[in-house]
C-alpha atoms as a PDB file:
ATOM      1  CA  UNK A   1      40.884  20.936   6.278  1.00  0.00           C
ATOM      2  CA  UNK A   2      41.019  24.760   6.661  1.00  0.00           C
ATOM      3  CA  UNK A   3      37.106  24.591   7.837  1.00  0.00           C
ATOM      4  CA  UNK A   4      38.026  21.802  10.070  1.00  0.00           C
ATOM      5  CA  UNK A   5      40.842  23.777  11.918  1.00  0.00           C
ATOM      6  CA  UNK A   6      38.974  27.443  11.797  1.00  0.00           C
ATOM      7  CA  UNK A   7      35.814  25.454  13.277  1.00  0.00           C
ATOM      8  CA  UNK A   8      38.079  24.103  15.874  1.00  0.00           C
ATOM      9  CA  UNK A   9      39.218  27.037  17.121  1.00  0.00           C
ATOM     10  CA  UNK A  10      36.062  29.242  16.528  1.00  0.00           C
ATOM     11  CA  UNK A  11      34.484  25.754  19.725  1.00  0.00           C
ATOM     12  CA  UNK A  12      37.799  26.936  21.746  1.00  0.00           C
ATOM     13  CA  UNK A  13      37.126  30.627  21.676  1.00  0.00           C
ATOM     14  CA  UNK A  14      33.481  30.343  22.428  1.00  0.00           C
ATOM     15  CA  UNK A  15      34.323  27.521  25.071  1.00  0.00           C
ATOM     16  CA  UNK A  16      36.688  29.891  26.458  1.00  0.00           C
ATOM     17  CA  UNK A  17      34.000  33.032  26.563  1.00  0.00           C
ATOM     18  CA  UNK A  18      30.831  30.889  27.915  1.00  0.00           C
ATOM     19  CA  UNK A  19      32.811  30.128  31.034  1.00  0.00           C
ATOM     20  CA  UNK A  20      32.266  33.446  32.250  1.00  0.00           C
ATOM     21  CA  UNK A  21      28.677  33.023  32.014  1.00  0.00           C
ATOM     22  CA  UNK A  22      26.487  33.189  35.142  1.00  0.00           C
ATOM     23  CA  UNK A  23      25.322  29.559  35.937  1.00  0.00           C
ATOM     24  CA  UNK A  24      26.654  28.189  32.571  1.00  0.00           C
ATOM     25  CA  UNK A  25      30.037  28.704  33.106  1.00  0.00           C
ATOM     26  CA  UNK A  26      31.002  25.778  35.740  1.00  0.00           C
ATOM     27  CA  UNK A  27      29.972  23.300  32.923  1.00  0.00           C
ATOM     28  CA  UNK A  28      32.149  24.887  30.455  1.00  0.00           C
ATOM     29  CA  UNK A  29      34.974  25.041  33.003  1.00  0.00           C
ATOM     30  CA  UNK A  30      35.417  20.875  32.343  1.00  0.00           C
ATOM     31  CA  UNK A  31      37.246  20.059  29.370  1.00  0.00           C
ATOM     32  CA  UNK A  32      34.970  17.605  27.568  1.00  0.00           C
ATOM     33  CA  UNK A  33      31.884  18.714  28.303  1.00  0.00           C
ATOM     34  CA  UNK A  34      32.826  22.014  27.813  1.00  0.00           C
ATOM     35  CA  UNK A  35      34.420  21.587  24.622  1.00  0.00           C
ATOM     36  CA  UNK A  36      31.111  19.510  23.223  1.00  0.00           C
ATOM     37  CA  UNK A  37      28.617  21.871  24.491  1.00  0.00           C
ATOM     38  CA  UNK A  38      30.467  24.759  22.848  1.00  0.00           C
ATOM     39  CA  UNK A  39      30.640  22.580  19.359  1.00  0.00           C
ATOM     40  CA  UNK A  40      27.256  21.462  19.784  1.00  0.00           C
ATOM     41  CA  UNK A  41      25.819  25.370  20.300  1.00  0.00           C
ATOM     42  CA  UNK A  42      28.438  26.709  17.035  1.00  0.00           C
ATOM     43  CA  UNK A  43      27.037  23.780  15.200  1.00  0.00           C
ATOM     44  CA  UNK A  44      23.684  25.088  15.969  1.00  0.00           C
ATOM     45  CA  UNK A  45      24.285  28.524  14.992  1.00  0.00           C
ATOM     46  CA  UNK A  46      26.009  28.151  11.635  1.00  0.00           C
ATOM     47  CA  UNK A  47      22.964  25.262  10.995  1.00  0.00           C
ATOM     48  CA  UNK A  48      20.759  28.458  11.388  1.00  0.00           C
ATOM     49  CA  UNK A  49      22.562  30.569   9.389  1.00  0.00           C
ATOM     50  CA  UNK A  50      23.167  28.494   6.668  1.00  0.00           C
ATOM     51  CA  UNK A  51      19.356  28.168   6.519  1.00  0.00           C
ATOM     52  CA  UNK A  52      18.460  31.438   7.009  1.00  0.00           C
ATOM     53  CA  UNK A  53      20.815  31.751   4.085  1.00  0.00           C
ATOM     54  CA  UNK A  54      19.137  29.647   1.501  1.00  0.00           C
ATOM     55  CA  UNK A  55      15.693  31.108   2.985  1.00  0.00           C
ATOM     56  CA  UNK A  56      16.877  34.571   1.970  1.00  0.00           C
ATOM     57  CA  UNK A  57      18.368  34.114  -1.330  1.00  0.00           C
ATOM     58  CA  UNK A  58      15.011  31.723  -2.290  1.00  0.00           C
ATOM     59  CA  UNK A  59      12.989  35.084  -0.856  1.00  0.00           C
ATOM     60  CA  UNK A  60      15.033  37.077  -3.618  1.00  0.00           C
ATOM     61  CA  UNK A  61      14.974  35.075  -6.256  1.00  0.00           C
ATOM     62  CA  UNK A  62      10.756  34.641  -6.180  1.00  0.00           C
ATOM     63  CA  UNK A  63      10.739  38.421  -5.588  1.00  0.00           C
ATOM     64  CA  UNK A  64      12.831  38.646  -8.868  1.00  0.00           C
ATOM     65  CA  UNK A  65      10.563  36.414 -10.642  1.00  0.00           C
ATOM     66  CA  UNK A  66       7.280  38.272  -9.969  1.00  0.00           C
ATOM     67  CA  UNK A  67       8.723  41.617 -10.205  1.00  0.00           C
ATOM     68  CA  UNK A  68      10.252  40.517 -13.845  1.00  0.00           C
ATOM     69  CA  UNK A  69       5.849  40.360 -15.159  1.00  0.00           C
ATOM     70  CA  UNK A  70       4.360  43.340 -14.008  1.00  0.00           C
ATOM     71  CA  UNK A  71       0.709  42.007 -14.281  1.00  0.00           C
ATOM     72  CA  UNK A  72      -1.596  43.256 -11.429  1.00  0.00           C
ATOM     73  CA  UNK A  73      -1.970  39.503 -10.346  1.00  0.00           C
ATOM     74  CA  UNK A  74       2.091  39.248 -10.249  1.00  0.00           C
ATOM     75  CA  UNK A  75       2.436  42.454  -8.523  1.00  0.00           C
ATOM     76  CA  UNK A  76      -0.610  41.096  -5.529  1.00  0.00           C
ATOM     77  CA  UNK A  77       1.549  38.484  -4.756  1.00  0.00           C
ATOM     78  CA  UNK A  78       4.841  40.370  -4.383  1.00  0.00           C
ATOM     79  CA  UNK A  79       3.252  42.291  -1.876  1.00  0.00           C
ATOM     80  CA  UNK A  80       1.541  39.181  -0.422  1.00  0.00           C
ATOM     81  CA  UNK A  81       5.446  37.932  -0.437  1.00  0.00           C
ATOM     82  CA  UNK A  82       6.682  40.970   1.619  1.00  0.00           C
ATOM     83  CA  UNK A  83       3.795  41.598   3.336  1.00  0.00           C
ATOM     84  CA  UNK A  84       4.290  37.770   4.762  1.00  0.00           C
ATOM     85  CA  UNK A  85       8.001  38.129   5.288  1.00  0.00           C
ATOM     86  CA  UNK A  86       7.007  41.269   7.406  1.00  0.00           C
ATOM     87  CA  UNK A  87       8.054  43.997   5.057  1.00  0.00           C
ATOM     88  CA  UNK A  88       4.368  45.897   5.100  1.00  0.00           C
ATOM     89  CA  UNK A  89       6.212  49.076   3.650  1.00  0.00           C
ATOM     90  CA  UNK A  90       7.569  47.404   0.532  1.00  0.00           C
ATOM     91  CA  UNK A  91       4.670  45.530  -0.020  1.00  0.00           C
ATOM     92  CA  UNK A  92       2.135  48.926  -0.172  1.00  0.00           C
ATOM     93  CA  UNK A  93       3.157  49.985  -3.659  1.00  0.00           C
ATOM     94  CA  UNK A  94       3.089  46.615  -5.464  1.00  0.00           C
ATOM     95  CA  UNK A  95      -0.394  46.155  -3.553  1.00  0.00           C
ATOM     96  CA  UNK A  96      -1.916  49.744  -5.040  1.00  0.00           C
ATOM     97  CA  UNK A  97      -1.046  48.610  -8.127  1.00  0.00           C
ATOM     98  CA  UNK A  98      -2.671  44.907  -7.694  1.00  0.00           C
ATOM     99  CA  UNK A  99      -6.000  46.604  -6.597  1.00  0.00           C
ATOM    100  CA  UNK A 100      -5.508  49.234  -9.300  1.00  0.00           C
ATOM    101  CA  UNK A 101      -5.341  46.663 -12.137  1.00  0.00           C
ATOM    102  CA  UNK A 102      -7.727  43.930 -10.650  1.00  0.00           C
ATOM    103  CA  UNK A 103     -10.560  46.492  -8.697  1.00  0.00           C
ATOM    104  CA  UNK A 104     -12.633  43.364  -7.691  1.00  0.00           C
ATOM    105  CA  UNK A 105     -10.599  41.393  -6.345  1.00  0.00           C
ATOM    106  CA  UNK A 106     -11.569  40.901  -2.314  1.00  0.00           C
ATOM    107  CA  UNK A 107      -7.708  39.830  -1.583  1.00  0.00           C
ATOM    108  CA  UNK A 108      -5.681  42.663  -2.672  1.00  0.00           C
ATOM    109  CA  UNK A 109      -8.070  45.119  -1.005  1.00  0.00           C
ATOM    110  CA  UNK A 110      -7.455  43.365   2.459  1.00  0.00           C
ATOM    111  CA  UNK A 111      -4.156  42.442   2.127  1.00  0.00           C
ATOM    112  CA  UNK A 112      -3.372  46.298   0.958  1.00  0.00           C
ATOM    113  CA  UNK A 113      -5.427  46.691   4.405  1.00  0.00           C
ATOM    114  CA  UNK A 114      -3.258  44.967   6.071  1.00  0.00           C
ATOM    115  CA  UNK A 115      -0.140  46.338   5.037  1.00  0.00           C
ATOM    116  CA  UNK A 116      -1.226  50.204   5.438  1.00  0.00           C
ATOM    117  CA  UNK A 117      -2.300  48.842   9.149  1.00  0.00           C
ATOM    118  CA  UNK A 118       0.907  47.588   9.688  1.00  0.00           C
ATOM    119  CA  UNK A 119       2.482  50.643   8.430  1.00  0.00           C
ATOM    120  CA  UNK A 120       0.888  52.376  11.165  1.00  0.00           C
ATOM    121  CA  UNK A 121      -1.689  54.703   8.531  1.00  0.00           C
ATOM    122  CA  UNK A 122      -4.806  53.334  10.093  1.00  0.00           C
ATOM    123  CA  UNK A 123      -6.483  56.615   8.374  1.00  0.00           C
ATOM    124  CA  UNK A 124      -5.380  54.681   4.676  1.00  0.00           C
ATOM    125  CA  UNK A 125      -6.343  50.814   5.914  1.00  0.00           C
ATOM    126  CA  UNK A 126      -9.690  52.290   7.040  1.00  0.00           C
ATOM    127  CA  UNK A 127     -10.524  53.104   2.929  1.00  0.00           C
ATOM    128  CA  UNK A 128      -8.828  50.013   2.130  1.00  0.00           C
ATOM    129  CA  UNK A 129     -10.895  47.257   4.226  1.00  0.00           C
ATOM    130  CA  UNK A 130     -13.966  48.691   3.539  1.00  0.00           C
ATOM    131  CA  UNK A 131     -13.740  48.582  -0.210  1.00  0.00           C
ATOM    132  CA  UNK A 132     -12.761  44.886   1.013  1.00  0.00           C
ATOM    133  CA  UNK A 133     -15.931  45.090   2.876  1.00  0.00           C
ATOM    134  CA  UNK A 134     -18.201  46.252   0.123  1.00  0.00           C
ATOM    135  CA  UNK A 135     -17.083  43.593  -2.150  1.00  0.00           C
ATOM    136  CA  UNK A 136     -17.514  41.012   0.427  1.00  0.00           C
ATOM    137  CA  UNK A 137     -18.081  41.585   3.707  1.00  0.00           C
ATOM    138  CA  UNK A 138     -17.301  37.911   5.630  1.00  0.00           C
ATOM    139  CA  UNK A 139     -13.789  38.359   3.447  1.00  0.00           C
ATOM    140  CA  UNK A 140     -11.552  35.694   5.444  1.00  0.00           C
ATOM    141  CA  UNK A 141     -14.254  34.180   6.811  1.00  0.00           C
ATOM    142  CA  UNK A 142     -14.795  37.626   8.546  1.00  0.00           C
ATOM    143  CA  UNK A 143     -11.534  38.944   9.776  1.00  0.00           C
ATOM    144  CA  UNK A 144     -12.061  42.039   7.141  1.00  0.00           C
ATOM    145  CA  UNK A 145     -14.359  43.299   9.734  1.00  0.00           C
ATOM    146  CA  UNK A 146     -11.944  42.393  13.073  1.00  0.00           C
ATOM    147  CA  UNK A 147      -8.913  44.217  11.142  1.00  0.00           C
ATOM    148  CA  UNK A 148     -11.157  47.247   9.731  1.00  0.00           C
ATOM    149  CA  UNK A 149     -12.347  47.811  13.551  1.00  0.00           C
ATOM    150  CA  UNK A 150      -8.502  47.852  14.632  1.00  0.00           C
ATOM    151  CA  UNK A 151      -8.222  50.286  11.525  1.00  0.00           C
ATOM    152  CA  UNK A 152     -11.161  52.629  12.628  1.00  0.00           C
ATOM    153  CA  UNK A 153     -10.172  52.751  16.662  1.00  0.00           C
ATOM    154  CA  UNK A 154      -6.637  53.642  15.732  1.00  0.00           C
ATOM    155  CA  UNK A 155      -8.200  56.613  13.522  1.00  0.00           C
ATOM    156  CA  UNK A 156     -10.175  57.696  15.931  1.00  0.00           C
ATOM    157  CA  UNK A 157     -13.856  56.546  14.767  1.00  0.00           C
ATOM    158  CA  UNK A 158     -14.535  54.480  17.893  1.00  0.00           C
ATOM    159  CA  UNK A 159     -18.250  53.944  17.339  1.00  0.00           C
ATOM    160  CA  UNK A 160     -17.758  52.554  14.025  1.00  0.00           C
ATOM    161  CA  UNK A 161     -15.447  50.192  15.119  1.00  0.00           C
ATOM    162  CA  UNK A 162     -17.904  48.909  17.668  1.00  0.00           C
ATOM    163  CA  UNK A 163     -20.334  48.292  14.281  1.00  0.00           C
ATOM    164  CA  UNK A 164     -17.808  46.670  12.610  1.00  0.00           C
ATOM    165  CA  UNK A 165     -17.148  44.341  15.676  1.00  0.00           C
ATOM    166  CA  UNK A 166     -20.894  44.005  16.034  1.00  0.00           C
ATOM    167  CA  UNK A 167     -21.117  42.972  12.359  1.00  0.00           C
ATOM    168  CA  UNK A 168     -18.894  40.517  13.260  1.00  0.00           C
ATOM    169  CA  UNK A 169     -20.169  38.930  15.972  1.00  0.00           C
ATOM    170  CA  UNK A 170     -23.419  38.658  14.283  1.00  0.00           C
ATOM    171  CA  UNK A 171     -21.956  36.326  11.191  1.00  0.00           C
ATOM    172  CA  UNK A 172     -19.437  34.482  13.263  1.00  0.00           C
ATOM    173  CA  UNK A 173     -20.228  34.529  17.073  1.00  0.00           C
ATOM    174  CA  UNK A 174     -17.620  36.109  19.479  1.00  0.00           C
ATOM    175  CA  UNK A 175     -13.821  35.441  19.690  1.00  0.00           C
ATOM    176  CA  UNK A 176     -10.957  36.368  22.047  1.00  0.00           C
ATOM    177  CA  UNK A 177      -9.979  39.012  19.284  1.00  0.00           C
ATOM    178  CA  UNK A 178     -13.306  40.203  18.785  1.00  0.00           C
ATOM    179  CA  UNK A 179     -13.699  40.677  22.565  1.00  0.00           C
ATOM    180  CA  UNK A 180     -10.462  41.957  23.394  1.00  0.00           C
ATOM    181  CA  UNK A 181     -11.249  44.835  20.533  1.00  0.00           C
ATOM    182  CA  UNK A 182     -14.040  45.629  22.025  1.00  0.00           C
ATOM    183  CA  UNK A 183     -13.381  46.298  25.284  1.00  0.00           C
ATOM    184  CA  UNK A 184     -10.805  48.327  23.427  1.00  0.00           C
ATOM    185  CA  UNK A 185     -13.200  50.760  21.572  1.00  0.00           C
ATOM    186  CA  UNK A 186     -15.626  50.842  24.622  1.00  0.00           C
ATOM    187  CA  UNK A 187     -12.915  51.788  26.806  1.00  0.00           C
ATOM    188  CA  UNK A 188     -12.170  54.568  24.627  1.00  0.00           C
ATOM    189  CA  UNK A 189     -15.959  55.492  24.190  1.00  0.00           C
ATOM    190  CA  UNK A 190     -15.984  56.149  28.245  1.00  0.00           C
ATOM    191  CA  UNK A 191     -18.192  52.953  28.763  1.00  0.00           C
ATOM    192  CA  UNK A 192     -15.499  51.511  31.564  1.00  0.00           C
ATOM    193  CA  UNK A 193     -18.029  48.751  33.165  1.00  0.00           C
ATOM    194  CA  UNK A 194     -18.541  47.489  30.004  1.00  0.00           C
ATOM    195  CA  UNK A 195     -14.941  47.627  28.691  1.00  0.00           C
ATOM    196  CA  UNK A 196     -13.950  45.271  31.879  1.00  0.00           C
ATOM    197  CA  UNK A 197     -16.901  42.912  31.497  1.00  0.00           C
ATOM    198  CA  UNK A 198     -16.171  42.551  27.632  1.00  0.00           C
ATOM    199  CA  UNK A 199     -11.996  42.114  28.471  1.00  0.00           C
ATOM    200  CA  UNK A 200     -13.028  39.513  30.857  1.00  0.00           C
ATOM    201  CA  UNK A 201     -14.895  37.666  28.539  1.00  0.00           C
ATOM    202  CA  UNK A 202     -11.529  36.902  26.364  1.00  0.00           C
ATOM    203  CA  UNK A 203     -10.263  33.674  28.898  1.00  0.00           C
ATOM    204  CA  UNK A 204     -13.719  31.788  28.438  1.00  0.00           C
ATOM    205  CA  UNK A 205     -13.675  32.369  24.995  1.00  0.00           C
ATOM    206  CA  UNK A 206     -10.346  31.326  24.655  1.00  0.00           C
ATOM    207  CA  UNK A 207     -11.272  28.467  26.612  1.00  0.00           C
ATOM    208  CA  UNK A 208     -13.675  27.200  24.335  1.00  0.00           C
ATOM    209  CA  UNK A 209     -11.602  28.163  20.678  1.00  0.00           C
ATOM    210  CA  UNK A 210     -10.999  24.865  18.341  1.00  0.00           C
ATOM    211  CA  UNK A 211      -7.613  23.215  18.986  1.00  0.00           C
ATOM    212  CA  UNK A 212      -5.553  24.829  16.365  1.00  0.00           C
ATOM    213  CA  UNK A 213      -6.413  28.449  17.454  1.00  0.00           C
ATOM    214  CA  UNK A 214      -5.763  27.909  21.154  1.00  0.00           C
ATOM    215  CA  UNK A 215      -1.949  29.342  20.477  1.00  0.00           C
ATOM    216  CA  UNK A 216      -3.105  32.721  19.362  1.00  0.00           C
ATOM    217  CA  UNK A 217      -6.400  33.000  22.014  1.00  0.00           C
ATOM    218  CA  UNK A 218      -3.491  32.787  24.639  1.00  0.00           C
ATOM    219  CA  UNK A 219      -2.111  36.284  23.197  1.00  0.00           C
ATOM    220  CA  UNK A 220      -5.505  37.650  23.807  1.00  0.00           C
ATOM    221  CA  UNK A 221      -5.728  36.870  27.321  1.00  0.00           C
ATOM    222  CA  UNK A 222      -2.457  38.479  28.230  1.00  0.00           C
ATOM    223  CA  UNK A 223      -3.675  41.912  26.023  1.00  0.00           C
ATOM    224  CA  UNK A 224      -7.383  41.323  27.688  1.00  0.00           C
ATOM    225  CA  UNK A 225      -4.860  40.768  31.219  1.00  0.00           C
ATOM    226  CA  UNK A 226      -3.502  43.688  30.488  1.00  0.00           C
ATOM    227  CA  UNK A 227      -5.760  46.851  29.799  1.00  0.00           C
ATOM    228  CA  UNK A 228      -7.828  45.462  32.355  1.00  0.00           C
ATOM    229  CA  UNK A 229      -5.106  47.037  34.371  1.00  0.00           C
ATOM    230  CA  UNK A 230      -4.718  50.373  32.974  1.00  0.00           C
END
């Protein structure tokens, strides 16, 4: 009952406080539709926090659970866990010692990669992704190479990226990533022409990507948009 009545008043106080709102507030100046809109947005809310809730404490407890066996497989996927839940930082150490206990294994290489990218220590990635590369170069069906050319550009080593993207191309064919990189290292090599040319490349490509990558290619062409502009 004491939910019931709090929840009550918490609709009046936001009905109150979105009727001041540019455009909104007319609507929430009538009684009933006011007073549902306002329930129907706090409903929404707490719906969201409640899950957000149960989505943290589940995040906890699977952390607990594969910090409790400190295997080098246990500790890969706690960093895979925070490196996925966009904690990069946290997820460095547990991934050092993943790649430290299992020194083959392709996936805690990259993802390490990943995370020291993230970080923003390109310099670190960089040794990273191409251990990932030595042990298997078309890694994730060849993103290894895509995220060890980001890793080289930021560090400086522009024409290396441009091998890595080559190497790339070669295996797979060209992508809106691929491109947009690119035109990223050759813009910092000094070849300008060729920069544009490659940036304007990234809408066909994205044209022609398979259904399910279509989302992403679109985040290419505004980047490709983009530093053809600067």
């Amino acid at each position: 009952m004491l939910r019931l009545i709090g929840f009550f008043l918490l609709v009046l106080a936001v009905m109150q406080l979105l009727r001041f709102v540019p455009f909104l507030g007319p609507i929430f100046r009538v009684p009933f539709l006011g007073f549902w809109g306002a329930a129907i947005l706090c409903s929404a809310v707490a719906s969201k926090l409640a899950s957000d809730a149960v989505d943290r404490r589940r995040f906890r407890n699977r952390a607990q659970d594969l910090a409790a066996v400190d295997t080098p497989h246990n500790q890969g996927k706690l960093g895979l866990l925070l490196l996925s839940s966009g904690r990069a930082r946290a997820a460095i150490e547990p991934l050092t010692r993943a790649v430290a206990g299992e020194p083959d294994s392709a996936e805690w290489s990259y993802r390490l990669g990943c995370a020291l990218l993230e970080a923003r220590r390109p310099g670190d990635a960089v040794a990273a992704l191409e251990r990932t590369a030595r042990i298997d170069e078309e890694y994730a069906y060849g993103a290894v190479q895509l995220r060890l050319a980001e890793a080289l550009r930021a560090s400086g080593k522009h024409a290396e990226a441009l091998a890595a993207l080559e190497r790339f191309e070669r295996n797979h064919g060209d992508n809106p990533e691929c491109a947009y990189r690119r035109g990223q290292v050759l813009k910092a090599l000094g070849r300008r022409d060729e920069a544009v040319k490659s940036f304007a490349r990234v809408p066909d490509l994205a044209r022609t990507s398979a259904r399910f990558q279509r989302g992403a290619a679109r985040g290419w062409i505004v980047r490709a948009f983009l530093a053809r502009l600067v």
